[in-house]
Protein backbone atom coordinates (compact mmCIF):
# COMPACT_ATOMS: atom_id res chain seq x y z
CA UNK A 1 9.08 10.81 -3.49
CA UNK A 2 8.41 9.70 -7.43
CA UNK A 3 8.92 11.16 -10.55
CA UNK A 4 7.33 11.37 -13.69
CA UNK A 5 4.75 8.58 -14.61
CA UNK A 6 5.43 7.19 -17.96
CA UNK A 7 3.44 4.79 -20.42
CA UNK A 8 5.64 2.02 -21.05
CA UNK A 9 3.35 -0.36 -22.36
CA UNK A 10 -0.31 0.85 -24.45
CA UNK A 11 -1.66 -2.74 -23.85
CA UNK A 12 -5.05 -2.04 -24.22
CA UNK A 13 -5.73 -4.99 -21.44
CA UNK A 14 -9.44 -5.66 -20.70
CA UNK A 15 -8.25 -6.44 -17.09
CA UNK A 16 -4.42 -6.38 -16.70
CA UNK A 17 -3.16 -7.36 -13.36
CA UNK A 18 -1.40 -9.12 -11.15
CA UNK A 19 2.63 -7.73 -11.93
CA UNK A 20 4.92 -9.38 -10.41
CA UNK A 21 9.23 -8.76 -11.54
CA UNK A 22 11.82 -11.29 -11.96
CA UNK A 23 14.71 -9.92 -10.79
CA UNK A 24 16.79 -12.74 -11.94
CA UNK A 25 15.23 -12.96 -15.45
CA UNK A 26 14.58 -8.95 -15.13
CA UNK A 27 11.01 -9.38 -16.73
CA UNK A 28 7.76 -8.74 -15.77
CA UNK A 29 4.86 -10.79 -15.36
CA UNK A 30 1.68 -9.48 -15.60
CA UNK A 31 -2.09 -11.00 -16.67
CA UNK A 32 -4.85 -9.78 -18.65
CA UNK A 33 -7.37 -11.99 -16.89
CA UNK A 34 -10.48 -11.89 -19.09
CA UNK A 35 -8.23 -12.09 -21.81
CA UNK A 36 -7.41 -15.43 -20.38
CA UNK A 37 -3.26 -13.88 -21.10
CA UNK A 38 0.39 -14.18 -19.21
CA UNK A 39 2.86 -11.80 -20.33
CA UNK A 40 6.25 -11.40 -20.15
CA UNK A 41 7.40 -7.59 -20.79
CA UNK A 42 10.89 -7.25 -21.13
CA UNK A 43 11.60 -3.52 -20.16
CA UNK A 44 15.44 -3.67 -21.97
CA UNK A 45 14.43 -4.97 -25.20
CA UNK A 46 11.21 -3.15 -25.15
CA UNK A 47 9.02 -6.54 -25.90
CA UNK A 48 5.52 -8.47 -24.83
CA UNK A 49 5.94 -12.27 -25.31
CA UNK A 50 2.06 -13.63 -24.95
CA UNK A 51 0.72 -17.13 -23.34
CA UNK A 52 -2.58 -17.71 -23.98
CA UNK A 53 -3.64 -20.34 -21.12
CA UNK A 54 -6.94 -21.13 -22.13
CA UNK A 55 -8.74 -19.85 -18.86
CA UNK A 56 -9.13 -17.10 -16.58
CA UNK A 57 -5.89 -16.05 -15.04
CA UNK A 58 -5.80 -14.05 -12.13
CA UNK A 59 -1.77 -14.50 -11.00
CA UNK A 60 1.33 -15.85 -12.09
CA UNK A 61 4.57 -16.37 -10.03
CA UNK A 62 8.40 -17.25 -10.55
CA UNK A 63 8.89 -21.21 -9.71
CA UNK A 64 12.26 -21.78 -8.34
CA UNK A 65 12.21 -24.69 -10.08
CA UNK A 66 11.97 -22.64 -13.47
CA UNK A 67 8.44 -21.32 -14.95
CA UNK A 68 5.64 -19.96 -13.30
CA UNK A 69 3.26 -20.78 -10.73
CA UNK A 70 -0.70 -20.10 -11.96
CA UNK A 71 -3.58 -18.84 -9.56
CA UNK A 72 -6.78 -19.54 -12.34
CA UNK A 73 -10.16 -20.31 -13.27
CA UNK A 74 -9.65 -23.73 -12.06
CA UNK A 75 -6.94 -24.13 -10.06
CA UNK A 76 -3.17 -24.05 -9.36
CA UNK A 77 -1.08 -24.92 -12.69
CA UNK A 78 2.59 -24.82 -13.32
CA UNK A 79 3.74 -23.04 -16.70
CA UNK A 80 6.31 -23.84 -18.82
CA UNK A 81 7.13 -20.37 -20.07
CA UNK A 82 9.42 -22.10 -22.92
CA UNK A 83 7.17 -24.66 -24.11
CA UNK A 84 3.79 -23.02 -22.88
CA UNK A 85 2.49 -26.06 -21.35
CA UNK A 86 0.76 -25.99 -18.11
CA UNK A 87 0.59 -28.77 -15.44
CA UNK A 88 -2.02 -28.84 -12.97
CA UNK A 89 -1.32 -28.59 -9.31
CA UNK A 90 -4.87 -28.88 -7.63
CA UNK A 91 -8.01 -27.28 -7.63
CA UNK A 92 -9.87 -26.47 -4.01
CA UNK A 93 -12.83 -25.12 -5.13
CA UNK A 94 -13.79 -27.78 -8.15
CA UNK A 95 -17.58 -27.72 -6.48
CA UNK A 96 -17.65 -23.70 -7.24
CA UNK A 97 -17.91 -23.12 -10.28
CA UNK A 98 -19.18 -19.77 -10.23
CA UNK A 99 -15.95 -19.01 -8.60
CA UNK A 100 -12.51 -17.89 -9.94
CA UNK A 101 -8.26 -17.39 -8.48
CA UNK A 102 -7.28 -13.68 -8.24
CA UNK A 103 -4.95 -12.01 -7.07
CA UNK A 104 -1.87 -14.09 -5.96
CA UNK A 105 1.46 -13.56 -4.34
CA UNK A 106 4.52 -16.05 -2.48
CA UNK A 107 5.75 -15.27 0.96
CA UNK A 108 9.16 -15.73 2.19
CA UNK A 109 9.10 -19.57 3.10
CA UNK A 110 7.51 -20.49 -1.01
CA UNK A 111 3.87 -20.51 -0.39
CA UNK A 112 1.30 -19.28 -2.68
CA UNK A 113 -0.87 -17.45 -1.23
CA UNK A 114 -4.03 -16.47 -3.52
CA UNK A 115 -7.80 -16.60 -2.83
CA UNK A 116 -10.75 -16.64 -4.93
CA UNK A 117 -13.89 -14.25 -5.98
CA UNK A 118 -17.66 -14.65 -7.53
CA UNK A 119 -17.59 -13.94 -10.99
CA UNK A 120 -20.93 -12.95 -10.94
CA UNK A 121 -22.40 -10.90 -8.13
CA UNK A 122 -20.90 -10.19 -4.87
CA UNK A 123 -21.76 -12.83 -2.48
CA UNK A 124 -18.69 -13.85 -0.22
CA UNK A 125 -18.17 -16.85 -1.86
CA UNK A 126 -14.22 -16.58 -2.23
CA UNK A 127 -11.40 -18.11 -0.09
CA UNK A 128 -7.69 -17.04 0.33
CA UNK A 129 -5.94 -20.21 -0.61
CA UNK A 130 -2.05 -20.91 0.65
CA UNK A 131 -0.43 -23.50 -1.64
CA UNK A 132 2.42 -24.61 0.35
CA UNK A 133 5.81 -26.14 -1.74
CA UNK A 134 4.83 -29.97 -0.65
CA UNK A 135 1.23 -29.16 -3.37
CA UNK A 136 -1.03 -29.01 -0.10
CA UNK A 137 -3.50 -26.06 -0.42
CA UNK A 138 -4.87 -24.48 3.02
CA UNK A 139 -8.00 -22.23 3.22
CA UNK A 140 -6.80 -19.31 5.01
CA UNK A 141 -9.77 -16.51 5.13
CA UNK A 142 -13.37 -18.10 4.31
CA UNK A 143 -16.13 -15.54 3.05
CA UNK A 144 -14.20 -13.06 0.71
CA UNK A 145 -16.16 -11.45 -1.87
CA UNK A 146 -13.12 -9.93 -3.85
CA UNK A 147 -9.69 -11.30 -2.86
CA UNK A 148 -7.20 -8.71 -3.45
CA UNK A 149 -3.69 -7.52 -2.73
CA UNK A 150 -1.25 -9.30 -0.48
CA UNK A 151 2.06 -8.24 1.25
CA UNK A 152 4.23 -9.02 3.78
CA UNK A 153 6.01 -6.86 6.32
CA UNK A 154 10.26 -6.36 6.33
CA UNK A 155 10.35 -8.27 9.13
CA UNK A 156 7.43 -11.37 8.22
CA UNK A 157 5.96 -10.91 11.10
CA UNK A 158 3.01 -8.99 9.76
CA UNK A 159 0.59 -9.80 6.62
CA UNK A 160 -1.73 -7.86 4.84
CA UNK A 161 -4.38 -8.68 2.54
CA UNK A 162 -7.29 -7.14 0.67
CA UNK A 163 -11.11 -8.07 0.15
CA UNK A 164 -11.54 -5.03 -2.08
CA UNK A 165 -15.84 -4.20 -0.99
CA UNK A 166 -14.17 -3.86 2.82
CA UNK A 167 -12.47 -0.46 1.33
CA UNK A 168 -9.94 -1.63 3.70
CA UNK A 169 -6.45 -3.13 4.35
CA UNK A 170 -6.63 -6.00 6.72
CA UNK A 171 -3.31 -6.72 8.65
CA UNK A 172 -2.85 -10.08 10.27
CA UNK A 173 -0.04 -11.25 13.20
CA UNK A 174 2.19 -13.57 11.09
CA UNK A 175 4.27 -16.59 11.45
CA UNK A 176 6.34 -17.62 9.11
CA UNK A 177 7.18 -21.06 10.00
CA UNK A 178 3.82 -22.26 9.69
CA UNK A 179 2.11 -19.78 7.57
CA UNK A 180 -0.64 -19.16 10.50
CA UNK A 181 -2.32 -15.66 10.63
CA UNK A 182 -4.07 -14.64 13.43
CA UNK A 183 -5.18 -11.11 15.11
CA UNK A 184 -6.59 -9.57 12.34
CA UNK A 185 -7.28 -5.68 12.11
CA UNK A 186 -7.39 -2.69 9.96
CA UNK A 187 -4.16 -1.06 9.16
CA UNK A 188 -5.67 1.29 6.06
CA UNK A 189 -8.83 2.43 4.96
CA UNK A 190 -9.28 3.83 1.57
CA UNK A 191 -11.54 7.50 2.06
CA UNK A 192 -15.38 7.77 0.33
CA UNK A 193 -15.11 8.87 -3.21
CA UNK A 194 -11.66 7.07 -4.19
CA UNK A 195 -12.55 3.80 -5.11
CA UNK A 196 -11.82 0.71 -3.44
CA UNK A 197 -8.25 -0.88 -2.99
CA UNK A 198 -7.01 -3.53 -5.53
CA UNK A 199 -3.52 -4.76 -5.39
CA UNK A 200 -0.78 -3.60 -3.60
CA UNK A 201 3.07 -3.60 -2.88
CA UNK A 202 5.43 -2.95 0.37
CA UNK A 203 8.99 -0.72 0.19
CA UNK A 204 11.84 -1.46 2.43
CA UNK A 205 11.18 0.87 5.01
CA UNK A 206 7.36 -0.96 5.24
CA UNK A 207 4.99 1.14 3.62
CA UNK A 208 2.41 -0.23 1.47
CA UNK A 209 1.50 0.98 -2.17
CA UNK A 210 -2.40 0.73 -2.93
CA UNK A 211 -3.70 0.69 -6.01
CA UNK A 212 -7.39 2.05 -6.13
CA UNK A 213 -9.46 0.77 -8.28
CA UNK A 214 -12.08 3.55 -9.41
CA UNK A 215 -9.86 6.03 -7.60
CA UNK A 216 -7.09 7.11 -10.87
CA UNK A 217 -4.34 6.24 -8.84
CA UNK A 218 -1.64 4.34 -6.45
CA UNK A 219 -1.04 5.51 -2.89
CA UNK A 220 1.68 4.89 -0.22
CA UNK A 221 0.17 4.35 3.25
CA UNK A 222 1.60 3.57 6.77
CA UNK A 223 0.45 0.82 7.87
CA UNK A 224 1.41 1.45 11.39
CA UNK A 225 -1.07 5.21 11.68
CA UNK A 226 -3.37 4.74 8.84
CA UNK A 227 -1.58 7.68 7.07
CA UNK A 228 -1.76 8.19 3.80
CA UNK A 229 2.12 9.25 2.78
CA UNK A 230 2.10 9.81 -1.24
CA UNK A 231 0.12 9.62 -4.25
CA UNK A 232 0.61 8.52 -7.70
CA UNK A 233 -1.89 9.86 -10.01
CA UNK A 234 -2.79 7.47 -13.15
CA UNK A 235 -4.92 8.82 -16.53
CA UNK A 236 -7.11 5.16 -15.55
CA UNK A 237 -9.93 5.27 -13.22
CA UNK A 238 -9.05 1.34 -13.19
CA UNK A 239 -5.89 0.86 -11.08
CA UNK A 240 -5.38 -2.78 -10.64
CA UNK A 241 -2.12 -3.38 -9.10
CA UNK A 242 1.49 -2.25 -8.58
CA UNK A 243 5.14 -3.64 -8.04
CA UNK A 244 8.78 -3.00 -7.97
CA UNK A 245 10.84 -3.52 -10.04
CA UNK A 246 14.20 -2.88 -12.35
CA UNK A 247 17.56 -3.06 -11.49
CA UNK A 248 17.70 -1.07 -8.61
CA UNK A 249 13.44 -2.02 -7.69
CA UNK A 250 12.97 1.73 -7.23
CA UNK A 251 10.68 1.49 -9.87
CA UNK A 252 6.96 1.17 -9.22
CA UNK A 253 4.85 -0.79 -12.16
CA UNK A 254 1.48 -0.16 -12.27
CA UNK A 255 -1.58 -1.95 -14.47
CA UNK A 256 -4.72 -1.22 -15.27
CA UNK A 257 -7.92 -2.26 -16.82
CA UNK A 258 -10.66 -1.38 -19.63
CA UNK A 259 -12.72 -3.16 -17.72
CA UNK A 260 -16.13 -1.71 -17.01
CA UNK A 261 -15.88 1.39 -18.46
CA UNK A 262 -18.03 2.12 -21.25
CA UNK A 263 -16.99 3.24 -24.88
CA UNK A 264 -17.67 7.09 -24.36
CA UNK A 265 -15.74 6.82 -21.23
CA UNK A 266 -12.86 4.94 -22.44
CA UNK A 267 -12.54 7.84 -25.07
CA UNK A 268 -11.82 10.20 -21.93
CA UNK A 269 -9.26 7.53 -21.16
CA UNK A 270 -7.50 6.62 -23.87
CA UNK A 271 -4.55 4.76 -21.74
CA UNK A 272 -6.88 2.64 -19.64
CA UNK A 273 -4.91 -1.05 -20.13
CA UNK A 274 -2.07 0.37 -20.45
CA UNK A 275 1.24 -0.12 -17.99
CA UNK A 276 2.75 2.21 -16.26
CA UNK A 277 6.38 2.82 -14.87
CA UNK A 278 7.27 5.11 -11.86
CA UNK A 279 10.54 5.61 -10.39
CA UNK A 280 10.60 6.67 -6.92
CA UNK A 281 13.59 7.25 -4.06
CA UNK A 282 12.54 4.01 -2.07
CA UNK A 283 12.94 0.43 -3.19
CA UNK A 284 11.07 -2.71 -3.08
CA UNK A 285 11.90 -6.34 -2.49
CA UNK A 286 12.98 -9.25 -5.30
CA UNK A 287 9.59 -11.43 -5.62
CA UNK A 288 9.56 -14.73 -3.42
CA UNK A 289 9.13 -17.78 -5.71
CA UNK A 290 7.07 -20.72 -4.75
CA UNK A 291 9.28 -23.63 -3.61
CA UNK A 292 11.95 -24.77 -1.64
């Protein structure tokens, strides 16, 4: 199902996260949140361009009008990857402070979908957010403590989304004409002892990848039995996130965080930051971009 794991990048990111490929620019985004960093990796060239954007980052997405689309400490910003200027968009939670963006993705239609998290404590104080292409933003889910991974199914007719204490993967009816979820249940829970799940993917043939965070690894689950299908095993304990990507997207890249772990640990873990490449015999789909 994969091959060999390989360090592509020894970032060293306090908490990388968030990667997201262009397949038309064949880069890929990723943030270092605490860092308050977007990066661009280009795999051919072998380089890291850096944008530091001055706050707490927690996504960035392809704009089909050109740049990026932030999720951050306050708010919803465009980025001009050339110039590095930022725009703002709009900020729901301006009254919350205490609050930050997360994880982020877009669905099929150009919304941004990403919700929000405590930065200290774990209250549910978050909200998934959907930024639709006209600049309105919807609250989705109310009460999240840790907004987490997002993914669509092939056939948009089925979301899923992750509030990372839940040790869970929510999946929600979908319609993607109106962005309206409804029905929610679990479609994956994440056993005792491995952590809790972070970000995630979906292949073509509908299976999600979980990264655990606290649990050394990625895993491929059906989301249809609750089965657990493959597992990717990372030198990390702090598995943030994964995506397709390259030319073919049957490569899986996968960040991870220092984050948390204390010096004596980190020297057990010398990689932890780092990113990680994967290829595997199933592929992935090109990122949506926010727009129309």
């Amino acid at each position: 199902m994969v091959g060999e794991l390989r360090l592509i990048l020894d970032a060293r990111a306090t908490l990388g996260e968030g990667p997201c490929w262009d397949s038309q620019q064949r880069i890929l985004y990723w943030v270092d949140i605490l860092q308050r960093k977007v990066h661009l990796y280009n795999p051919e060239a072998h380089t890291n361009r850096t944008i530091d954007v001055g706050q707490y980052v927690g996504a960035a997405v392809p704009r089909k009008q050109g740049g990026l689309v932030l999720a951050m400490q306050h708010g919803f910003y465009t980025l001009d990857t050339e110039t590095r200027s930022l725009t703002f968009l709009n900020d729901p939670e301006a009254d919350c402070p205490n609050n930050r963006f997360n994880d982020g993705k877009c669905d099929a239609a150009g919304r941004f979908w990403a919700g929000t998290m405590p930065m200290v404590g774990s209250e549910p104080t978050g909200t998934l957010y959907c930024l639709h292409p006209n600049g309105k933003v919807r609250p989705v889910i109310r009460n999240v403590t840790c907004s987490n991974g997002l993914s669509w199914s092939p056939d948009q007719q089925t979301m899923y989304f992750i509030d990372s204490p839940t040790k869970a993967v929510a999946a929600y009816d979908f319609d993607i004409t109106s962005g309206a979820i409804y029905n929610p249940r679990v479609a994956v829970r994440i056993p005792d002892g491995e952590g809790v799940p972070d970000g995630m993917t979906i292949d073509t043939e509908g299976m999600i990848w979980v990264a655990q965070w606290g649990g050394y690894q990625v895993s491929r689950w059906n989301p249809y039995t609750g089965k657990r299908l493959d597992v990717v095993k990372v030198p990390a304990a702090h598995v943030t996130s994964c995506t397709f990507g390259g030319e073919n997207l049957d490569e899986l890249y996968i960040t991870t965080a220092r984050s948390g772990l204390d010096e004596a640990t980190l020297s057990q873990q010398p990689l932890a930051g780092g990113i990680f490449c994967v290829p595997t015999d199933v592929k992935g789909y090109p990122a949506c971009q926010y727009g129309k």
